[in-house]
Structure formats: structure tokens, C-alpha cells
C-alpha atoms as a PDB file:
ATOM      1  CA  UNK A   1      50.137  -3.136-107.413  1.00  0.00           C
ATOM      2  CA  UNK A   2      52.453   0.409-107.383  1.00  0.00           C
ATOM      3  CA  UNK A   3      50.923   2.954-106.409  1.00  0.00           C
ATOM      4  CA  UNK A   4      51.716   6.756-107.712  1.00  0.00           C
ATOM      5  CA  UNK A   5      51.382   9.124-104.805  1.00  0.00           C
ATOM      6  CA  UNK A   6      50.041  12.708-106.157  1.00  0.00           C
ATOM      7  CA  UNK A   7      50.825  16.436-104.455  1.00  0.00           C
ATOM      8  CA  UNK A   8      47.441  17.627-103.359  1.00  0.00           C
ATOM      9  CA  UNK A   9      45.236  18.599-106.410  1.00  0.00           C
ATOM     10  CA  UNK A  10      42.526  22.203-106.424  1.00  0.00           C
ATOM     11  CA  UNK A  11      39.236  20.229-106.271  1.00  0.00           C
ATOM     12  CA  UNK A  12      37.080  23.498-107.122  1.00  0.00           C
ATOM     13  CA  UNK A  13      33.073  23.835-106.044  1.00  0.00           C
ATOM     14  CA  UNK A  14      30.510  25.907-106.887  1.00  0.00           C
ATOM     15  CA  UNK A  15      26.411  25.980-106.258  1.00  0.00           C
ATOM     16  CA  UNK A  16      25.049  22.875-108.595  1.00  0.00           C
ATOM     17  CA  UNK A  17      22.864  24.560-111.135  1.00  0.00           C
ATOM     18  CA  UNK A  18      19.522  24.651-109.859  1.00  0.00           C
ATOM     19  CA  UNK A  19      17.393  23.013-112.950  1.00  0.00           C
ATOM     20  CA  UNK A  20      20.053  20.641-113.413  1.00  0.00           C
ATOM     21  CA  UNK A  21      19.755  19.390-110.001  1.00  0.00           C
ATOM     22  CA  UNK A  22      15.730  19.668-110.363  1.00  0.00           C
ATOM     23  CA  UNK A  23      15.409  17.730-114.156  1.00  0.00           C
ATOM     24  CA  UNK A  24      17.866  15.067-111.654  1.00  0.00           C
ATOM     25  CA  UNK A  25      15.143  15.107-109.229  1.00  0.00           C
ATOM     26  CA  UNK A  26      12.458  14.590-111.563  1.00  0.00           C
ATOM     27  CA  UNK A  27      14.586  12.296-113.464  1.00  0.00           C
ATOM     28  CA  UNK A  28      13.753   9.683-110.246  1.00  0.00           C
ATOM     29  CA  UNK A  29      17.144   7.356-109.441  1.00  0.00           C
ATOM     30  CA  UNK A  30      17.934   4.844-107.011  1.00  0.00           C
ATOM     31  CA  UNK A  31      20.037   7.011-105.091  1.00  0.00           C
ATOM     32  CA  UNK A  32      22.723   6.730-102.559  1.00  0.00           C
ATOM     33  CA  UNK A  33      22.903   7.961 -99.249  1.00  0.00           C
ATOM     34  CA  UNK A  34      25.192  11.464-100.956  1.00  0.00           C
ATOM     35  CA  UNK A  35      22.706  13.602-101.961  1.00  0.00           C
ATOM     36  CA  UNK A  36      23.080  17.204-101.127  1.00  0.00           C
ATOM     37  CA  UNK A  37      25.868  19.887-102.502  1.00  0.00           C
ATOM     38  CA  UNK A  38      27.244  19.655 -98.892  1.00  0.00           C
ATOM     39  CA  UNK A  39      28.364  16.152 -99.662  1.00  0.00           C
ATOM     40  CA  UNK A  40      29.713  16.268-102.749  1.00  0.00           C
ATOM     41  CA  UNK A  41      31.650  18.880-102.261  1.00  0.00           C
ATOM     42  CA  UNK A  42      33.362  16.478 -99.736  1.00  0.00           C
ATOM     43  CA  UNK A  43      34.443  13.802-101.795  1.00  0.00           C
ATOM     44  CA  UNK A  44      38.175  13.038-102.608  1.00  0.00           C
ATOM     45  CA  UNK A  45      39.590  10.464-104.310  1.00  0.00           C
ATOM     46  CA  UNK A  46      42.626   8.738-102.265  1.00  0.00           C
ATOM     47  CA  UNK A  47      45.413   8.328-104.494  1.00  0.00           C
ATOM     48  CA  UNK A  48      45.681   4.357-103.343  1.00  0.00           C
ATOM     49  CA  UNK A  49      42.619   3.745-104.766  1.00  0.00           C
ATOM     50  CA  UNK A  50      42.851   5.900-107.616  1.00  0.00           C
ATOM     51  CA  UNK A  51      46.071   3.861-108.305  1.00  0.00           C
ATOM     52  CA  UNK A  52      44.561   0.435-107.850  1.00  0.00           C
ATOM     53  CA  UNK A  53      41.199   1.332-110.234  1.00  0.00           C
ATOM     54  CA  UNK A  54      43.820   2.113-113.359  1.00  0.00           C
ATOM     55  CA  UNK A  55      45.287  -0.827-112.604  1.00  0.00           C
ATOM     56  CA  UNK A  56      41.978  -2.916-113.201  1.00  0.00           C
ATOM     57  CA  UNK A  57      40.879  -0.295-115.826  1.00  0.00           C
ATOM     58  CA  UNK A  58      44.826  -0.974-117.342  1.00  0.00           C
ATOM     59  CA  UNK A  59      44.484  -4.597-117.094  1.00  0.00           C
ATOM     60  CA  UNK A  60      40.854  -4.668-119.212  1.00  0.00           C
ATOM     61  CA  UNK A  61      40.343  -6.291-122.478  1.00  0.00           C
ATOM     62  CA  UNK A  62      39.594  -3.725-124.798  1.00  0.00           C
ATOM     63  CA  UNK A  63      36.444  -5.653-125.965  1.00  0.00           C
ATOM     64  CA  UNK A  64      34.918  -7.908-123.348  1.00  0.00           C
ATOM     65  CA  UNK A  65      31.593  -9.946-124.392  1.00  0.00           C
ATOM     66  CA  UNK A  66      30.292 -10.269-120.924  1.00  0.00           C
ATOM     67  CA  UNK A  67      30.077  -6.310-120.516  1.00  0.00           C
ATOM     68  CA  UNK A  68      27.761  -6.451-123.275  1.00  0.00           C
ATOM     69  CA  UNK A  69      24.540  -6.424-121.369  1.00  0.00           C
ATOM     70  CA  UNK A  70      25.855  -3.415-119.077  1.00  0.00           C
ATOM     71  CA  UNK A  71      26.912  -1.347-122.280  1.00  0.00           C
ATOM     72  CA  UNK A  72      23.200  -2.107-124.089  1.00  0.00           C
ATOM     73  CA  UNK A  73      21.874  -0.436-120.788  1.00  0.00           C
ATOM     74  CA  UNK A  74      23.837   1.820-120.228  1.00  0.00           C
ATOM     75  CA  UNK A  75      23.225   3.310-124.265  1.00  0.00           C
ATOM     76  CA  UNK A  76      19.298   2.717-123.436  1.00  0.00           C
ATOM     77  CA  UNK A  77      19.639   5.303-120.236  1.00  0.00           C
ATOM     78  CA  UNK A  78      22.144   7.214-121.648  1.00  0.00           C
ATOM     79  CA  UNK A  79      19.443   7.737-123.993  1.00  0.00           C
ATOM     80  CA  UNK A  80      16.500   8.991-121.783  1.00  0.00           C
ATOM     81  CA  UNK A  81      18.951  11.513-120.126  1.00  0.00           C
ATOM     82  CA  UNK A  82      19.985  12.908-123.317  1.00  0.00           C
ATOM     83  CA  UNK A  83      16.108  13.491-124.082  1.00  0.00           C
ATOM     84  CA  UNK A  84      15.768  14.931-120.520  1.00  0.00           C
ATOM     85  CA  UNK A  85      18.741  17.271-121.374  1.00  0.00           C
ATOM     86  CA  UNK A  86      17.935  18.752-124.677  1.00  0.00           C
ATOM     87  CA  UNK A  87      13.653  18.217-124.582  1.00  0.00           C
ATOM     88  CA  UNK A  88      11.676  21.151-124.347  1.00  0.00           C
ATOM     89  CA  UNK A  89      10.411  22.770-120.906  1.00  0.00           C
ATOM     90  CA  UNK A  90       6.728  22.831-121.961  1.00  0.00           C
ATOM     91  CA  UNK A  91       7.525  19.012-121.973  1.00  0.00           C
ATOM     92  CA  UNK A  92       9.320  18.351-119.186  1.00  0.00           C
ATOM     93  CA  UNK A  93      12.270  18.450-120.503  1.00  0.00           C
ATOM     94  CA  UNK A  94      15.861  21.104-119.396  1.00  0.00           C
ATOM     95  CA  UNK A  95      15.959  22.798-123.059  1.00  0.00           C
ATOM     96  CA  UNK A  96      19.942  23.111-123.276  1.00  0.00           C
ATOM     97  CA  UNK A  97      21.070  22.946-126.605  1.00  0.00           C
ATOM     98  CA  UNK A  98      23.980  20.865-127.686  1.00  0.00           C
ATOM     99  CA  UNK A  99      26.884  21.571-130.028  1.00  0.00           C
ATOM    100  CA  UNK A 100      28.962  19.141-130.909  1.00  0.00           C
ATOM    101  CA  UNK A 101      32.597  20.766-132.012  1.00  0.00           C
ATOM    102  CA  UNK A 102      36.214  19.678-133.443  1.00  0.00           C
ATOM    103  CA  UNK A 103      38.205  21.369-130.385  1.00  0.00           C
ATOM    104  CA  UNK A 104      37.954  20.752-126.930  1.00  0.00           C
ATOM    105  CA  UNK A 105      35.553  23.701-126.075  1.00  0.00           C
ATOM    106  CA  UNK A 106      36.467  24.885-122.516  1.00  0.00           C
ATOM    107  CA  UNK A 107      39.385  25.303-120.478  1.00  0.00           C
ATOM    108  CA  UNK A 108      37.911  25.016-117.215  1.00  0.00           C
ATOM    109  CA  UNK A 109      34.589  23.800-115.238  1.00  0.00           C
ATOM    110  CA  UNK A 110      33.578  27.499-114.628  1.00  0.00           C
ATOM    111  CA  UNK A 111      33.141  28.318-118.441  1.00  0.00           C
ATOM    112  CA  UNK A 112      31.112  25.097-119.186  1.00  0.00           C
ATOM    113  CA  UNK A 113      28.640  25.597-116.265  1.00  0.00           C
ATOM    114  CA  UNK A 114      28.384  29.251-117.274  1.00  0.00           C
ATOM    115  CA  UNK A 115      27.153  27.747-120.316  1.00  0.00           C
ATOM    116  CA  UNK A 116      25.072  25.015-119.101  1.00  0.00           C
ATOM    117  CA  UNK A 117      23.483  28.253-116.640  1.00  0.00           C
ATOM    118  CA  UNK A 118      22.087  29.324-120.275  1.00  0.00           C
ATOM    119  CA  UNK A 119      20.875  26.587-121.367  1.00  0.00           C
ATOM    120  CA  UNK A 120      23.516  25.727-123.950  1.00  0.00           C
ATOM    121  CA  UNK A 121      26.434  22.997-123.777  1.00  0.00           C
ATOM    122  CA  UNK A 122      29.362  22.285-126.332  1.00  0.00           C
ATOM    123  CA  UNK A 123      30.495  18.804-126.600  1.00  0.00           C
ATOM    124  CA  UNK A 124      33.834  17.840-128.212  1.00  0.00           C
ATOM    125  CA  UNK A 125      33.433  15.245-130.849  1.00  0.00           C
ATOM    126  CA  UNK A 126      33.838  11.727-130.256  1.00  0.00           C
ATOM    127  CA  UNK A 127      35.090  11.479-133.789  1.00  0.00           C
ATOM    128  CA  UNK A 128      37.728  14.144-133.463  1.00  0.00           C
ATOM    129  CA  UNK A 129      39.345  12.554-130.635  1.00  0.00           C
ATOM    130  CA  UNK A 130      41.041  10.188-132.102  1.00  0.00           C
ATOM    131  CA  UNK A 131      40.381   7.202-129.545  1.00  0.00           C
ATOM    132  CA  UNK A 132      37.344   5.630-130.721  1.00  0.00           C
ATOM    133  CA  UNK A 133      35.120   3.224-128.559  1.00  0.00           C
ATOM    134  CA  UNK A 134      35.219  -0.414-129.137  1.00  0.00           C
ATOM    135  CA  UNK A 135      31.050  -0.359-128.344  1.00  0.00           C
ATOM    136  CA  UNK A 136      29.507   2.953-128.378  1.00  0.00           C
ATOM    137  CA  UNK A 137      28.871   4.722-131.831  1.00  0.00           C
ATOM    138  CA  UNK A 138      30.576   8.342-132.359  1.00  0.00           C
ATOM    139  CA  UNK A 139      26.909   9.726-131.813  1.00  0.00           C
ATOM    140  CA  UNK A 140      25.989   7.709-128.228  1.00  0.00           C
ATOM    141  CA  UNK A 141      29.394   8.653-126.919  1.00  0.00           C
ATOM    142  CA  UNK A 142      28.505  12.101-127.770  1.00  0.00           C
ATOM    143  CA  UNK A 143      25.949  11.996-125.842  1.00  0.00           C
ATOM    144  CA  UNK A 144      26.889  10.612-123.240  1.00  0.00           C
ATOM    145  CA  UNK A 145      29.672  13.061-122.732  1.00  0.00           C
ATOM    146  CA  UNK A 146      26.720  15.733-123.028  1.00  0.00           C
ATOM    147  CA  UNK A 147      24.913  14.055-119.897  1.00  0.00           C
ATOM    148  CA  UNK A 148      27.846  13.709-118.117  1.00  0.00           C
ATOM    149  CA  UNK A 149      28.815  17.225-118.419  1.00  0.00           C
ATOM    150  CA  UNK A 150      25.461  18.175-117.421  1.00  0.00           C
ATOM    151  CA  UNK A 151      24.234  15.608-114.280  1.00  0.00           C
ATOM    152  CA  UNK A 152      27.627  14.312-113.221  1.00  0.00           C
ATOM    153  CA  UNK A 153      29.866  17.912-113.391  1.00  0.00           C
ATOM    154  CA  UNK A 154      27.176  20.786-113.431  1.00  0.00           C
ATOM    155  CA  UNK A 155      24.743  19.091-111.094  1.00  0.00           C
ATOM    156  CA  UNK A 156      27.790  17.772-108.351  1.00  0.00           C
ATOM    157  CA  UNK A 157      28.933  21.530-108.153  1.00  0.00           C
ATOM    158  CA  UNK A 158      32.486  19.838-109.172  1.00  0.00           C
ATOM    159  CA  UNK A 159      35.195  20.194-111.562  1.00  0.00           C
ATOM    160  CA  UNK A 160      37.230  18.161-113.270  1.00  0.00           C
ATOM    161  CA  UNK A 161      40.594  17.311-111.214  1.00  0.00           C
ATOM    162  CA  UNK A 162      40.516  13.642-110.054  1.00  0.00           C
ATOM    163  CA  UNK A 163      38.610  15.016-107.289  1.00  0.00           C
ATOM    164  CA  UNK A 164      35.575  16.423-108.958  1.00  0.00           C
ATOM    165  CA  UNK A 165      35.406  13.644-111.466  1.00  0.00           C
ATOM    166  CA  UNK A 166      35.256  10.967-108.458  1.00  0.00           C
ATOM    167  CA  UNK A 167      31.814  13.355-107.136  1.00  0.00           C
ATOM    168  CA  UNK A 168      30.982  13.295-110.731  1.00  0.00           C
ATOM    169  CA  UNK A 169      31.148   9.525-111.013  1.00  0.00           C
ATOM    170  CA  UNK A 170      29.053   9.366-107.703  1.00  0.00           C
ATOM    171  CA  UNK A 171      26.575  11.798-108.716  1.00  0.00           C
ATOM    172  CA  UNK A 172      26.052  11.012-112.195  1.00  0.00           C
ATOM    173  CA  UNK A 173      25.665   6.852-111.094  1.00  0.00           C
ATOM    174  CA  UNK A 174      22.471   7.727-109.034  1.00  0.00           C
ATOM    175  CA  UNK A 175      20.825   8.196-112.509  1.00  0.00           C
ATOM    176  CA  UNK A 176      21.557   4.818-113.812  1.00  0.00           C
ATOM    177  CA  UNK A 177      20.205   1.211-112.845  1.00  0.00           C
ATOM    178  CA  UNK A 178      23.318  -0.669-110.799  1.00  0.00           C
ATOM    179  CA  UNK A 179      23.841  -2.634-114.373  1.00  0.00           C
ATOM    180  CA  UNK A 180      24.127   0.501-116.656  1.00  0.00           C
ATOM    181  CA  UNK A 181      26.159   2.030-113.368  1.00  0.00           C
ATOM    182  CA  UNK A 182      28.985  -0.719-114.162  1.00  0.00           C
ATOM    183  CA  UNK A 183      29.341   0.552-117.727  1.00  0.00           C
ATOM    184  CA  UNK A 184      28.926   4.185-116.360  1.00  0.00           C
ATOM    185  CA  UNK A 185      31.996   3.429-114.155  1.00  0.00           C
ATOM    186  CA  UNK A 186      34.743   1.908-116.696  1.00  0.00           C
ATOM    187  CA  UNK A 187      33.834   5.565-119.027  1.00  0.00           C
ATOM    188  CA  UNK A 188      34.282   7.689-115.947  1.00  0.00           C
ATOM    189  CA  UNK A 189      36.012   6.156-113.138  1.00  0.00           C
ATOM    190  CA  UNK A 190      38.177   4.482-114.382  1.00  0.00           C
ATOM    191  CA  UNK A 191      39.736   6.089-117.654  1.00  0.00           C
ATOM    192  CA  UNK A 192      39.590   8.738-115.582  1.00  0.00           C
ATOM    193  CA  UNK A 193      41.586   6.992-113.169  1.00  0.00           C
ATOM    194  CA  UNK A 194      44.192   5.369-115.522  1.00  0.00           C
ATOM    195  CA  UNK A 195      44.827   8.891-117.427  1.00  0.00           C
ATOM    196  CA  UNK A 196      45.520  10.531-114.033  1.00  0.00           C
ATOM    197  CA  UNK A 197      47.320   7.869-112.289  1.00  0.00           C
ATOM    198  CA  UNK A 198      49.151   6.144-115.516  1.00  0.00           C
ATOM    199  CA  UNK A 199      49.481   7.655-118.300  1.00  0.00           C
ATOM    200  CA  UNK A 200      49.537  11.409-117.284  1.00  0.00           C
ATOM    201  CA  UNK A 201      48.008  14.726-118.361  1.00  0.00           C
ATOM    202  CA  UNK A 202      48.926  14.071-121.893  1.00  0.00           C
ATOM    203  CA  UNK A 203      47.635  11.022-123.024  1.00  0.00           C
ATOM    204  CA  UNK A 204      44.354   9.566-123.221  1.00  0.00           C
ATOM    205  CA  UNK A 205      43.701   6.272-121.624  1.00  0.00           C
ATOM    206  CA  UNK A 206      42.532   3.581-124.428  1.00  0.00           C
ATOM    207  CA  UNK A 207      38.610   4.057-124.495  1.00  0.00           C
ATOM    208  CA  UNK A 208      37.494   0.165-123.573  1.00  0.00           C
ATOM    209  CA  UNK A 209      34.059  -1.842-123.497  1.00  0.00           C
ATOM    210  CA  UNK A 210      34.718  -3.880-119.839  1.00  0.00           C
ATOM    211  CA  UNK A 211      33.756  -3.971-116.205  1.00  0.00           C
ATOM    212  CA  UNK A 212      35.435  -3.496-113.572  1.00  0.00           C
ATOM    213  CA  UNK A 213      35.304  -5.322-110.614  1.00  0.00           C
ATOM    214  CA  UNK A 214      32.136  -4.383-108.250  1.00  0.00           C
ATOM    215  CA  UNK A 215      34.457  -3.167-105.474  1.00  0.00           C
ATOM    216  CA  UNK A 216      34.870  -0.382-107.757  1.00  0.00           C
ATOM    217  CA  UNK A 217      31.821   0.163-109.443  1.00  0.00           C
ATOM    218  CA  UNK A 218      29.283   0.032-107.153  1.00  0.00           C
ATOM    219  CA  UNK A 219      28.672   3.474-105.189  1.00  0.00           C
ATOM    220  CA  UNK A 220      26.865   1.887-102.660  1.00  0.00           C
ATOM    221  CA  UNK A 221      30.520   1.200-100.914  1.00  0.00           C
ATOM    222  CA  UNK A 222      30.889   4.941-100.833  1.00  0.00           C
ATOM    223  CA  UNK A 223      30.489   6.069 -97.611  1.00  0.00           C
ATOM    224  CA  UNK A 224      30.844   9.418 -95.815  1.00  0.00           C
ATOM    225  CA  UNK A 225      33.494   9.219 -93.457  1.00  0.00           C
ATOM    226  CA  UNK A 226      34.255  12.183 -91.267  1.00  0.00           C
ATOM    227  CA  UNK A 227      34.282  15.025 -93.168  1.00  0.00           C
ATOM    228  CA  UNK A 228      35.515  12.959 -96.439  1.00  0.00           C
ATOM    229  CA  UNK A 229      33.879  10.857 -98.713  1.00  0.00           C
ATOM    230  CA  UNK A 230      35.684   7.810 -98.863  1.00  0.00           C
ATOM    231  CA  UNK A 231      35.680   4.174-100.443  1.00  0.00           C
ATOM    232  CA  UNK A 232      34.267   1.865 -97.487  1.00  0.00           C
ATOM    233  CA  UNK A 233      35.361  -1.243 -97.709  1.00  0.00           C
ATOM    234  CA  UNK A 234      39.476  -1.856 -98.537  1.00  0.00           C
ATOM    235  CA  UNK A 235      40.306  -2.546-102.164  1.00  0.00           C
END
């Protein structure tokens, strides 16, 4: 395995948005032990694990049959937190309405959460992005990327260096049964991972339907450590 060593990254924070982090509550997850703003604004992601999860995420079929199962639940959940996210507020749900666009709509975390603060989210297409997904229509990976945005970014209080996306990952998992959570990981953790760590700022990594292996997609293994948030066991 090489490893790519990066120069210490901005990992911004700012206060989760309060009825995100409510419709989470409500939402009901089996959580982990990091559940407070305190927390996740600890998390990093060490570079020799960021390194060795785009490997695996690298390594992937494109298309694997046995990942099947996680994907169909994953799409079911993805689902209910997409009703959640745009549903009413007499009905329980967070009212934010969605645009999907044909440009990537904001150039940093602060202008999406100011969005998300009124109730409004833009999504960049699925279908303008030129990487389709070998499982997930145009329409379910829109939104997911709407949920994600939403519970993983705006209700982690963290941006989107490899830093925030690793509380992202974290936070957003607690929403999702531990089979959807595998599926969650490979479309966060690690394309995030092997864009950052392998292919660089401006590329892409190959959108894939796969698992990874469970040392890296299950958060229970995420441990606070000192005043970091770290991987427990060794990968």
C-alpha cells in the first residue's frame, strides 16, 4: 500500500443547524457513541487511513452483485430521509425545498448551510456530472446528495475538506441501518477518499456499486481518542 502524506488541510466548523439536528433526533438512529457538535468538530481523518480506504475503494469492481442487498437499503432509507427533508412541518417533516441545477451551486460549506438555515438546498445534478452510477438512478442519487448535504454536512457543523467529510460520513451513518451504512460508506468515504488521496482535486473518482471491507465501514470502530477522533482498531 503507498501512502500520500497531505500538508495539514482548514477543517472549518460552525453551530449544526438546529432543526437539522432536531428532524435527526426525531429521525431515531442507532447511534454511535459521537453525538454532540463538541465531537464532531474533533474528528480528522489520518492521511494513512485515508490512503489505505482509496486503495480498497480503487481496487472495487465497478458493479459488484453481492453489494446488492446494501444498495436496495440504502435507496429504501435514502428514501425516508429525503421525505423527512423536504415534508411539510405541520407533518413532521423539515420543509427545505430542493433544486436540482446544471452547475455545481456553492463554493463553500458556509453558503450551502446559509441556505439550508432557510429552508432551501440546491443540489447539482447527477445527470450533469458526467460520472453516472452503476446502481442508483439519476433521481435517487439526487437525493441522496440532498440528504447528505443536509444530515451529514449541515447537521455535523462540518465542511467539506477530507476532514469534514470524514464527520460527515460519521454523522450521516447514525441515520442508516449497519447494512444501508456499508453502501452509505463506498458513496462518501471512500470516493471521497480516493478523489483526495488518488486522483486529486480535479478528477472525480469512478462512482461504483461495492463494499468495502467492514474495517472501514463500520463507525462503530470510531473511537474518540484524546482530543481526536480516530479509527480504533489498525487497518
Amino acid at each position: 500500500m503507498s501512502v500520500t502524506t497531505l500538508p495539514p488541510a482548514p477543517s472549518p466548523c460552525f453551530p449544526p443547524v438546529e432543526f437539522v439536528v432536531d428532524g435527526v433526533r426525531r429521525f431515531g438512529s442507532g447511534s454511535t457513541h459521537t453525538t454532540t457538535p463538541q465531537v464532531y468538530a474533533r474528528v480528522r481523518l489520518d492521511s494513512v487511513l485515508g490512503a489505505a480506504i482509496a486503495d480498497a475503494y480503487v481496487a472495487a469492481p465497478v458493479r459488484d452483485e453481492r453489494a446488492y442487498t446494501a444498495y436496495a437499503a440504502f435507496c429504501r432509507e435514502t428514501l425516508q430521509q429525503y421525505h423527512l427533508l423536504v415534508g411539510r412541518p405541520e407533518f413532521g417533516g423539515l420543509g427545505v425545498a430542493v433544486r436540482i441545477v446544471d452547475e455545481d451551486p456553492y463554493a463553500d460549506v458556509e453558503s450551502m448551510v446559509e441556505d439550508v438555515r432557510h429552508h432551501r438546498l440546491k443540489v447539482f445534478a447527477s445527470a450533469a456530472s458526467g460520472n453516472p452510477h452503476p446502481y442508483l438512478s439519476d433521481g435517487e442519487n439526487d437525493m441522496f446528495r440532498a440528504v447528505h448535504d443536509v444530515f451529514g454536512h449541515a447537521g455535523s457543523g462540518r465542511g467539506f475538506d477530507r476532514h469534514g467529510e470524514e464527520a460527515a460520513w460519521l454523522k450521516h451513518s447514525a441515520m442508516y441501518s449497519p447494512l444501508a451504512a456499508r453502501a452509505l460508506t463506498t458513496e462518501t468515504r471512500g470516493q471521497n477518499c480516493a478523489q483526495i488521496f488518488r486522483y486529486g482535486a480535479g478528477r472525480f473518482a469512478e462512482q461504483k456499486a461495492a463494499l468495502l471491507p467492514r474495517l472501514f465501514s463500520d463507525p462503530r470502530l470510531v473511537r474518540v481518542v484524546g482530543k481526536e477522533v480516530r479509527l480504533a482498531a489498525r487497518c
